[in-house]
Protein backbone atom coordinates (compact mmCIF):
# COMPACT_ATOMS: atom_id res chain seq x y z
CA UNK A 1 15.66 -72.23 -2.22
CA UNK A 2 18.82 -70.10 -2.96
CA UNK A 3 20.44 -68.99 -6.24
CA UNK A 4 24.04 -68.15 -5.56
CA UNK A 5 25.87 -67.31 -9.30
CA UNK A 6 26.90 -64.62 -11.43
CA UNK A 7 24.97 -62.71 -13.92
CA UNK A 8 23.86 -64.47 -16.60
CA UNK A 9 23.62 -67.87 -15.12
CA UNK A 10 22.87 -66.32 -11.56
CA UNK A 11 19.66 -64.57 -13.67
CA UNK A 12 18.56 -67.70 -15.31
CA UNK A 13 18.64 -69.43 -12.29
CA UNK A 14 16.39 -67.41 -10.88
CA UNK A 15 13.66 -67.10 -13.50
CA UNK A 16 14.08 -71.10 -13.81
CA UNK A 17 13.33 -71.54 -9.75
CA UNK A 18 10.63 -68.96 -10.05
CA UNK A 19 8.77 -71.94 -11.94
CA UNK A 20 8.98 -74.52 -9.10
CA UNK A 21 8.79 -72.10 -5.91
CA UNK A 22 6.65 -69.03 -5.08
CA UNK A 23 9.70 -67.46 -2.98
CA UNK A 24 13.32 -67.63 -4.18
CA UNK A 25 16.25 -65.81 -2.39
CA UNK A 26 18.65 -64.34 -5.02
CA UNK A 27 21.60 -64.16 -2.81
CA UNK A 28 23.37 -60.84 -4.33
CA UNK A 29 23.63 -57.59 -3.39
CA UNK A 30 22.56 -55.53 -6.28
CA UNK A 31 24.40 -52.13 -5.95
CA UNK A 32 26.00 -51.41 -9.61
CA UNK A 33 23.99 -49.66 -12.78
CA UNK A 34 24.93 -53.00 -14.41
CA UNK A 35 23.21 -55.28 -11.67
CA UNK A 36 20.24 -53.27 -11.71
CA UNK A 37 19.66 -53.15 -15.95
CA UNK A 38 20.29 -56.79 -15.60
CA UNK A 39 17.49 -57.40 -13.22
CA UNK A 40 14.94 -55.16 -14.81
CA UNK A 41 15.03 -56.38 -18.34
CA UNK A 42 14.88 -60.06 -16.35
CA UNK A 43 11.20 -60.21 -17.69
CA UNK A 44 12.23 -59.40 -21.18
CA UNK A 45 15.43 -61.34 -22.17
CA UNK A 46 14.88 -63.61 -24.76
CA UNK A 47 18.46 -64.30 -25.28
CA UNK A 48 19.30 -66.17 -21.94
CA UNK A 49 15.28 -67.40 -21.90
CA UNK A 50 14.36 -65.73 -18.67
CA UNK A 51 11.69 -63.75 -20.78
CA UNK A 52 9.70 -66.78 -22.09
CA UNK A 53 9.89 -67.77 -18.31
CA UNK A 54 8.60 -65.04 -16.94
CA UNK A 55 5.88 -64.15 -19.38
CA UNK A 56 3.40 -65.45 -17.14
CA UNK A 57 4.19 -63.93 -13.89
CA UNK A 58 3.08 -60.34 -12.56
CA UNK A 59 7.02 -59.47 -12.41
CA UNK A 60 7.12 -56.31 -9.94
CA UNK A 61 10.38 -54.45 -8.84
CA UNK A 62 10.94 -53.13 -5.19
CA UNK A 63 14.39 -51.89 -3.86
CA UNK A 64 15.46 -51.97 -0.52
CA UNK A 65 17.88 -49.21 -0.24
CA UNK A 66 20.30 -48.70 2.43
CA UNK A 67 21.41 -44.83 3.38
CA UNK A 68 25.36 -45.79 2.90
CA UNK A 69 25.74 -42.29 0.63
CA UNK A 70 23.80 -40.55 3.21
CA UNK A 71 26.28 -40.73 5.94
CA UNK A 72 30.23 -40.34 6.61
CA UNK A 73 31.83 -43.00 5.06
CA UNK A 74 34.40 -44.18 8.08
CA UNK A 75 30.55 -44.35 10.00
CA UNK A 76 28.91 -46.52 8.01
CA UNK A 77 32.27 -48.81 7.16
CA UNK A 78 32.70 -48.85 10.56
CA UNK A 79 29.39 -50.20 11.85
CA UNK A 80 29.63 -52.95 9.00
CA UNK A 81 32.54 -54.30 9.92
CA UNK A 82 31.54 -54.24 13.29
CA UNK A 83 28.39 -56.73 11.92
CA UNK A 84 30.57 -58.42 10.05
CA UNK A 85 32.54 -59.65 13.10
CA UNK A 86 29.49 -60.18 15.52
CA UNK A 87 28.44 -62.69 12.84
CA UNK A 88 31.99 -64.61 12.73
CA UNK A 89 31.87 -67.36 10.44
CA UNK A 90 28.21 -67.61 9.70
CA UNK A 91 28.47 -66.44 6.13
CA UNK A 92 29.41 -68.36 2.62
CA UNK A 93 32.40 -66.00 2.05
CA UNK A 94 32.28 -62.85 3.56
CA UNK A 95 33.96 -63.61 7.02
CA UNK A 96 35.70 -61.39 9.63
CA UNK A 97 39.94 -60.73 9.22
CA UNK A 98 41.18 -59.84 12.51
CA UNK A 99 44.69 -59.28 11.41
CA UNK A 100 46.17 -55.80 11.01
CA UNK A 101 44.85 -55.93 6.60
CA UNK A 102 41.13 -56.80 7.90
CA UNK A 103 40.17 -58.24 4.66
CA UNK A 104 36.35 -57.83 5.34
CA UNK A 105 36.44 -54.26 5.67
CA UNK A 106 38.34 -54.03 2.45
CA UNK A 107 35.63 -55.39 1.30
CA UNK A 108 33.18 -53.59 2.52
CA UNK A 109 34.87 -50.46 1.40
CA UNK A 110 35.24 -51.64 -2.12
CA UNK A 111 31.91 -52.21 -1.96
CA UNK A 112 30.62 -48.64 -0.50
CA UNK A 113 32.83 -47.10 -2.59
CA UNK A 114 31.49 -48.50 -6.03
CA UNK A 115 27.78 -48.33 -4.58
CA UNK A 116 25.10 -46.19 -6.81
CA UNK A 117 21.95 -45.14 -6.19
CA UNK A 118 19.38 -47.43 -8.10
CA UNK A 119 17.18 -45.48 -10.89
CA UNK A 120 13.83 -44.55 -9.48
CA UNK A 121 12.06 -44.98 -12.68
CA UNK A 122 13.08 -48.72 -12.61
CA UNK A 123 11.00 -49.60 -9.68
CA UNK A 124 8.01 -49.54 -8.78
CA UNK A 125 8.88 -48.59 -4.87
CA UNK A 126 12.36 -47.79 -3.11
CA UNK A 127 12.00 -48.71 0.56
CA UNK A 128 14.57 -46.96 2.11
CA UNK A 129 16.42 -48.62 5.90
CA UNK A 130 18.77 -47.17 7.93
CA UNK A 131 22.83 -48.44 8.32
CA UNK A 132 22.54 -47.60 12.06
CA UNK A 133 19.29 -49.32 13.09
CA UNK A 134 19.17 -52.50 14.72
CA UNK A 135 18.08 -55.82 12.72
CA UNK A 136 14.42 -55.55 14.40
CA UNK A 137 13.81 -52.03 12.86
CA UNK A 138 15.05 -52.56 9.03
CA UNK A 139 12.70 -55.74 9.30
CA UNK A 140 9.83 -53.98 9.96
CA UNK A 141 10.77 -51.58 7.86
CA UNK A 142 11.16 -53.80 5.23
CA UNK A 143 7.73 -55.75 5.71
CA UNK A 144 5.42 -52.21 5.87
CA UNK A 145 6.59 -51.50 2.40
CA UNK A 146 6.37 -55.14 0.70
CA UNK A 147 2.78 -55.82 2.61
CA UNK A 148 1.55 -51.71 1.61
CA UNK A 149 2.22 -52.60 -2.38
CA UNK A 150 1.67 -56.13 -2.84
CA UNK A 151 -1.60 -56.29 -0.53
CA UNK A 152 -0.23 -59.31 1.85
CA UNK A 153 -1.10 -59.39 5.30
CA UNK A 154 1.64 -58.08 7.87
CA UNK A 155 2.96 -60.56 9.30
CA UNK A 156 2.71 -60.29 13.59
CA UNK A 157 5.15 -59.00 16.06
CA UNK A 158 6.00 -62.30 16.99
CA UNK A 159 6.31 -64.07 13.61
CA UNK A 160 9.24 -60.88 12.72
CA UNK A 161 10.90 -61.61 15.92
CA UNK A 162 11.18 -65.60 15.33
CA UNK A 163 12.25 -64.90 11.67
CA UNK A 164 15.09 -62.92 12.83
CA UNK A 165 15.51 -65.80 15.20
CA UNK A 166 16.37 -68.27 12.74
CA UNK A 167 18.45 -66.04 10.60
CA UNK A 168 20.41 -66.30 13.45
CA UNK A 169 20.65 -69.41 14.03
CA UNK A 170 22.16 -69.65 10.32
CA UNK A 171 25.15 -71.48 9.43
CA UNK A 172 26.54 -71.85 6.07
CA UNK A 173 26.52 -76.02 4.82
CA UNK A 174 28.81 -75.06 1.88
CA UNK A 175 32.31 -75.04 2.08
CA UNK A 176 33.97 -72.32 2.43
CA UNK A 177 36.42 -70.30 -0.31
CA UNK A 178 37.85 -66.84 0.55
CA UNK A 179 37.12 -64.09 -1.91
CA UNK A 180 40.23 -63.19 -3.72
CA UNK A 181 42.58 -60.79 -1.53
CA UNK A 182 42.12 -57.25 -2.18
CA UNK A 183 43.45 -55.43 0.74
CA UNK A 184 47.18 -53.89 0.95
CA UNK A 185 50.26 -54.12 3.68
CA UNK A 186 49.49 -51.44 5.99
CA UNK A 187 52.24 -48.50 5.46
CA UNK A 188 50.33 -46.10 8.22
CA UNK A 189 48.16 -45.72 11.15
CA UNK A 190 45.60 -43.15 11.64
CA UNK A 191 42.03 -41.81 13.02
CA UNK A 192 39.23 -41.94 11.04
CA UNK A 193 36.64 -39.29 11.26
CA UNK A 194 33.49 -40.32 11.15
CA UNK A 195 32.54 -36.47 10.06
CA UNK A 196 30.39 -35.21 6.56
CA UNK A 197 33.55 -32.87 5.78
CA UNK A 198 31.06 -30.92 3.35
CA UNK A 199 28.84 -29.68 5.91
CA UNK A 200 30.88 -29.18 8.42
CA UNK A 201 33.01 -26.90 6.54
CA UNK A 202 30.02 -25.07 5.24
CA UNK A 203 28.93 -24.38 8.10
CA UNK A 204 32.75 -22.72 9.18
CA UNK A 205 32.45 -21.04 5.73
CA UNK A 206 28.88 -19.54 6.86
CA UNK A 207 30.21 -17.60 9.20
CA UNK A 208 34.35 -16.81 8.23
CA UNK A 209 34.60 -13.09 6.81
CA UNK A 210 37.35 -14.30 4.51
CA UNK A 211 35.57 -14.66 0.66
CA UNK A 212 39.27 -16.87 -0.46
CA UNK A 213 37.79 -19.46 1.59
CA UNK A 214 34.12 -20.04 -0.02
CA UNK A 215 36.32 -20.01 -3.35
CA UNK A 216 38.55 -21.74 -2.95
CA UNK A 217 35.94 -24.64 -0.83
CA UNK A 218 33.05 -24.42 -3.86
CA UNK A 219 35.83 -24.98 -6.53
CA UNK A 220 37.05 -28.31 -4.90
CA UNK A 221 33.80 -29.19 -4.61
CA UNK A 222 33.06 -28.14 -8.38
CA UNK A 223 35.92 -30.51 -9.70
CA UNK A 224 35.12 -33.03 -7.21
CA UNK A 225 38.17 -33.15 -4.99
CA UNK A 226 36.42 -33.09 -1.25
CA UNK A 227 38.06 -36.00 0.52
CA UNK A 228 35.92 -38.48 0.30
CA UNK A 229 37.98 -41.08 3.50
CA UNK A 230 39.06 -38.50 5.53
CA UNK A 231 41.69 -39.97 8.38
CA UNK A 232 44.66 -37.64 10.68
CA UNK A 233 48.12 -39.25 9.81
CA UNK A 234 49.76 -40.80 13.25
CA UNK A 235 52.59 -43.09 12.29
CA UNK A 236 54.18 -43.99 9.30
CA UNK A 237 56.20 -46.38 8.56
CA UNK A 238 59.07 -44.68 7.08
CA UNK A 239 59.33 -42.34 10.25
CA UNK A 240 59.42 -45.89 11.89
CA UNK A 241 61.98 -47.22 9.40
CA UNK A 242 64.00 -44.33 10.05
CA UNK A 243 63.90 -44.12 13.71
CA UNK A 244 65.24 -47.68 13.62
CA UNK A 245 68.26 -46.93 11.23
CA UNK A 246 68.85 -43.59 13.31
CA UNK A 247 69.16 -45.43 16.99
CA UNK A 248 72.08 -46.46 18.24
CA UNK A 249 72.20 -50.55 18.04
CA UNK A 250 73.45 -50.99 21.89
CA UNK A 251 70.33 -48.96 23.10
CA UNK A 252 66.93 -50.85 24.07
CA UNK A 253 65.13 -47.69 23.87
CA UNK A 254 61.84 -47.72 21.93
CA UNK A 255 61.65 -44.18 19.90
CA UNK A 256 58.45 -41.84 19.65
CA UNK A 257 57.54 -43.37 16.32
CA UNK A 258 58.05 -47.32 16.78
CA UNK A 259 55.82 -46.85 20.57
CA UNK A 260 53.03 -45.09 18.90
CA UNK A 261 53.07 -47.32 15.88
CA UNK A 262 52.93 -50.64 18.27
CA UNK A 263 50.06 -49.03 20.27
CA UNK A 264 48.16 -48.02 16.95
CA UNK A 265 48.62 -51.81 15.95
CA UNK A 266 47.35 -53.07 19.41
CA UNK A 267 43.95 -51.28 18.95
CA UNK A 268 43.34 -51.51 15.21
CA UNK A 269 43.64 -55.08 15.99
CA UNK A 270 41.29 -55.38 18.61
CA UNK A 271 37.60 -57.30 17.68
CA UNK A 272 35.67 -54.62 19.84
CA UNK A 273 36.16 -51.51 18.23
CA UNK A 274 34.48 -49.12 21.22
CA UNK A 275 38.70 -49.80 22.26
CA UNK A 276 39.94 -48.01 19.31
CA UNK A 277 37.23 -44.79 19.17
CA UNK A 278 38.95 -41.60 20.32
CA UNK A 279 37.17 -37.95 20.18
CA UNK A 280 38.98 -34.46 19.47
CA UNK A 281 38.27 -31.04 18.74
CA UNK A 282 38.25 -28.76 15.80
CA UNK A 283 40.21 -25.73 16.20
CA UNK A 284 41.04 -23.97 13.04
CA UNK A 285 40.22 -23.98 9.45
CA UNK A 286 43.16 -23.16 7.00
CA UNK A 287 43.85 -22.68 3.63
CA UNK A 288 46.09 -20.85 0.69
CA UNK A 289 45.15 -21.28 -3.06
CA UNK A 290 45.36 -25.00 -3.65
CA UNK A 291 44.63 -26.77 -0.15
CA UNK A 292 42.61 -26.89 2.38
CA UNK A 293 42.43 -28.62 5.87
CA UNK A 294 41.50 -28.58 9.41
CA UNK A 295 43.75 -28.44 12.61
CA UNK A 296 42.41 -30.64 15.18
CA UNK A 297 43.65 -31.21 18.91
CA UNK A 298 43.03 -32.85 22.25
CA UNK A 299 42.80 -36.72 21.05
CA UNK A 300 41.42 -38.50 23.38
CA UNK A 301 39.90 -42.24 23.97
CA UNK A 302 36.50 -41.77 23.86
CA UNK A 303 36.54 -44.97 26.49
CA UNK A 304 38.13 -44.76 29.99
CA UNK A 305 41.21 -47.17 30.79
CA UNK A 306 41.70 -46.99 26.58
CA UNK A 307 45.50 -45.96 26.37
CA UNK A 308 46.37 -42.64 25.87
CA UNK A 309 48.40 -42.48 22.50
CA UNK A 310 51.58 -40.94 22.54
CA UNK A 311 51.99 -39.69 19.45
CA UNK A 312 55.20 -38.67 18.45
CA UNK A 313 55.83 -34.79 18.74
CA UNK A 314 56.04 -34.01 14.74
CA UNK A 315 52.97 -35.22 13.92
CA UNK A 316 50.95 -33.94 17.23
CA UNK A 317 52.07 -30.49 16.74
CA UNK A 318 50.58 -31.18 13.04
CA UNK A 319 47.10 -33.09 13.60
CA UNK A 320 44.82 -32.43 10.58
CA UNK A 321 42.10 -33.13 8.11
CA UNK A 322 42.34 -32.30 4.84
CA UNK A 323 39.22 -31.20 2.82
CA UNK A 324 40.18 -31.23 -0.14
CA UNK A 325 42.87 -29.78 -3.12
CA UNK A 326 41.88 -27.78 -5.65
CA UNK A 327 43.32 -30.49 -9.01
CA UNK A 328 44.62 -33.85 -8.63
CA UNK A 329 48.07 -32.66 -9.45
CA UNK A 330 48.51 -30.88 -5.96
CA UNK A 331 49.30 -33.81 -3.95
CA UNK A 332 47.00 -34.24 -0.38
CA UNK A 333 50.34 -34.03 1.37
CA UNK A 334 50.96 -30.35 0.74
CA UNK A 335 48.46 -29.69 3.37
CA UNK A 336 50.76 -30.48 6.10
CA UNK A 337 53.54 -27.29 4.87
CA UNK A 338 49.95 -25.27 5.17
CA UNK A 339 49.61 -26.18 8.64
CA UNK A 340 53.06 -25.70 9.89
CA UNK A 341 52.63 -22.08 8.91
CA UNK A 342 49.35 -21.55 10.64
CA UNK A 343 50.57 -23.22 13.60
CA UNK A 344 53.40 -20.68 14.22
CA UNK A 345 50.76 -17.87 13.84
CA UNK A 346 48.66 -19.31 16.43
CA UNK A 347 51.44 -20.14 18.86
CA UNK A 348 52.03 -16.24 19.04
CA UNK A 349 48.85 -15.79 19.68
CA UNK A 350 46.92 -15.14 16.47
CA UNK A 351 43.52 -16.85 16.63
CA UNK A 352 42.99 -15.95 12.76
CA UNK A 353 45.18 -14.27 9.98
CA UNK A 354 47.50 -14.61 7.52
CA UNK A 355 50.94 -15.73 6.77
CA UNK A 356 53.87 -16.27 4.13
CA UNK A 357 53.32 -19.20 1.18
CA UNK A 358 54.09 -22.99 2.40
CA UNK A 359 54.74 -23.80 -1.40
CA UNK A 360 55.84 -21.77 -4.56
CA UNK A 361 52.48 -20.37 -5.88
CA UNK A 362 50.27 -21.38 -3.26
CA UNK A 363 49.35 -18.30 -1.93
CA UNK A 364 49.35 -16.74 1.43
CA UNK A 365 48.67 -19.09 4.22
CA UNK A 366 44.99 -17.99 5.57
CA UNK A 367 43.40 -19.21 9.39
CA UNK A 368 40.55 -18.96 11.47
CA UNK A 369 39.57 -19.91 14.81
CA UNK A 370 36.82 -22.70 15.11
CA UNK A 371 34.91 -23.35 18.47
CA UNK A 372 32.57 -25.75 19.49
CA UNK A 373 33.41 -28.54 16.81
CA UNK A 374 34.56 -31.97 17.25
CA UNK A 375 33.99 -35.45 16.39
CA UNK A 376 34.85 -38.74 17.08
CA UNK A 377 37.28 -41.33 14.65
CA UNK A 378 38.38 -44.78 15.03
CA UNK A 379 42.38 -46.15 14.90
CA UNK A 380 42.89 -47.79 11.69
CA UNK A 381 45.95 -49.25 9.36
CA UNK A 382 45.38 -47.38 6.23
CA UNK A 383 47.48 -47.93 2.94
């Protein structure tokens, strides 16, 4: 039997089914300090009754915790949208948005974003799974650490495989009502790293001779200003919007900005996302006194017969990640001015050094070769 409702009723219902069934599926994901007090003082509540239900039972508490603030955040949101859609409409409201807002990743994001880690005092066992295994793996996974503290008997190969069976074969018999809409109009397109931007930059900091950059990289870290959804800008609207105004009105031409924004569109649309993957490389780190970011390069689909983008030639001669500013009052943008000045360094042929500030007060522009680091991102609408 399920319980489907919100705290308190959703917690009464519970502890009132626990009285009639031995097994009852609370159908919640339980990822907020609040969800999890709620749940542990379940056998103690005399003010909504679930304690004078309880009183009798051998209440035990066992997490199942999922590794979502273990690994790069466009990585795990993208392989859970990517479940998401495989499942289609088998689900009471979370269903797949394959319009250019995708609602179910908005979602999803709201969701890893607000996620925290449950208190290991609280329960008695955490059983920690993996985003990136398959179904049959978690299970297991799952199973070993009920059966190991509760003393049942593991249930065989066979039995796990047919129970993932008919979870497949589920299909909701309630009607359906969307969750209200929380995702925005798209205003750009760009990639989405899939890369831990702390280590990777420690590890360029291990080994760069300049001190400004450890610094400058352990103060944004400090105040808590590493980007946390890294992406690399590659169309914007308002260059579109401008591009338009700017073209003559007897001309069919389509501009730089409008064909990379319509290709951007066609992937980030697309159901199977291996379309929309595309790999680069890491060439530079850079940096003054308030940002810093890396240049990246040679973006290319990480599938073959993927279209090549053609990005337009002021943002390709630009491509970069920013780590991170050093306040919230230095705006993410000013990492772009940093880059420009690098880049003319480096197209006279200086691998690493120094240059004049992008910005009043910011410093002297500082750069330093990278090699051998790269990644891989998806195409995305981001807001």
């Amino acid at each position: 039997m399920t319980a489907k409702k919100t705290a308190p009723t959703f917690l009464k219902n519970i502890a009132a089914l626990l009285e009639k069934k031995d097994v009852v599926y609370a159908d919640r994901n339980n990822h907020l300090e609040k969800h999890y007090d709620e749940l542990i003082e379940m056998p103690f509540n005399t003010k909504l009754g679930t304690g004078k239900t309880l009183k009798n039972f051998d209440v035990r508490f066992i997490a199942i915790k999922w590794n979502v603030d273990e690994l790069p955040y466009h990585r795990v949101l993208r392989v859970c949208a990517e479940r998401v859609v495989k499942r289609g409409d088998n689900h009471q409201t979370l269903r797949p948005d394959l319009s250019l807002e995708a609602e179910h990743e908005a979602i999803v994001g709201q969701f890893l974003r607000n996620f925290v880690n449950p208190n290991v005092e609280d329960f008695e066992t955490i059983i920690p799974v993996e985003v990136e295994d398959d179904s049959r793996v978690v299970l297991e996974k799952i199973v070993n650490g009920i059966v190991d503290i509760l003393g049942f008997t593991k249930p065989s190969a066979e039995e796990l495989d047919e129970a993932l069976r008919v979870a497949g074969e589920y299909q909701p018999k309630t009607p359906y009502h969307a969750p209200a809409k929380i995702s925005k109009a798209i205003r750009y397109f760009g990639l989405a790293p899939e890369i831990d931007l702390s280590d990777l930059v420690s590890t360029i900091i291990a080994i760069s001779p300049d001190t400004s950059a450890k610094i400058l990289f352990e103060d944004i870290k400090s105040k808590s200003r590493l980007t946390h959804k890294p992406h690399v800008t590659l169309s914007h609207e308002k260059n579109v919007e401008a591009e338009r105004e700017a073209a003559n009105p007897k001309s069919a031409k389509v501009g730089p900005h409008q064909t990379c924004w319509d290709q951007c569109k066609t992937l980030a649309t697309e159901a199977d996302n291996t379309t929309s993957m595309y790999k680069y490389n890491i060439t530079h780190m850079v940096w003054d006194d308030r940002v810093m970011s890396l240049i990246i390069d040679e973006l290319h689909p990480c599938e073959a017969g993927t279209v090549q983008l053609q990005i337009p030639d002021d943002y390709a001669r630009h491509l970069h990640i920013t780590v991170g500013t050093r306040s919230e009052e230095i705006p993410a943008y000013e990492s772009r001015g940093v880059v420009a000045v690098a880049q003319e360094g480096i197209a006279k042929g200086q691998s690493g050094g120094e240059g004049p500030e992008a910005v009043e007060g910011g410093g002297k522009v500082r750069w330093m070769q990278v090699d051998g680091l790269g990644g891989q991102g998806r195409i995305r609408g981001m807001w």
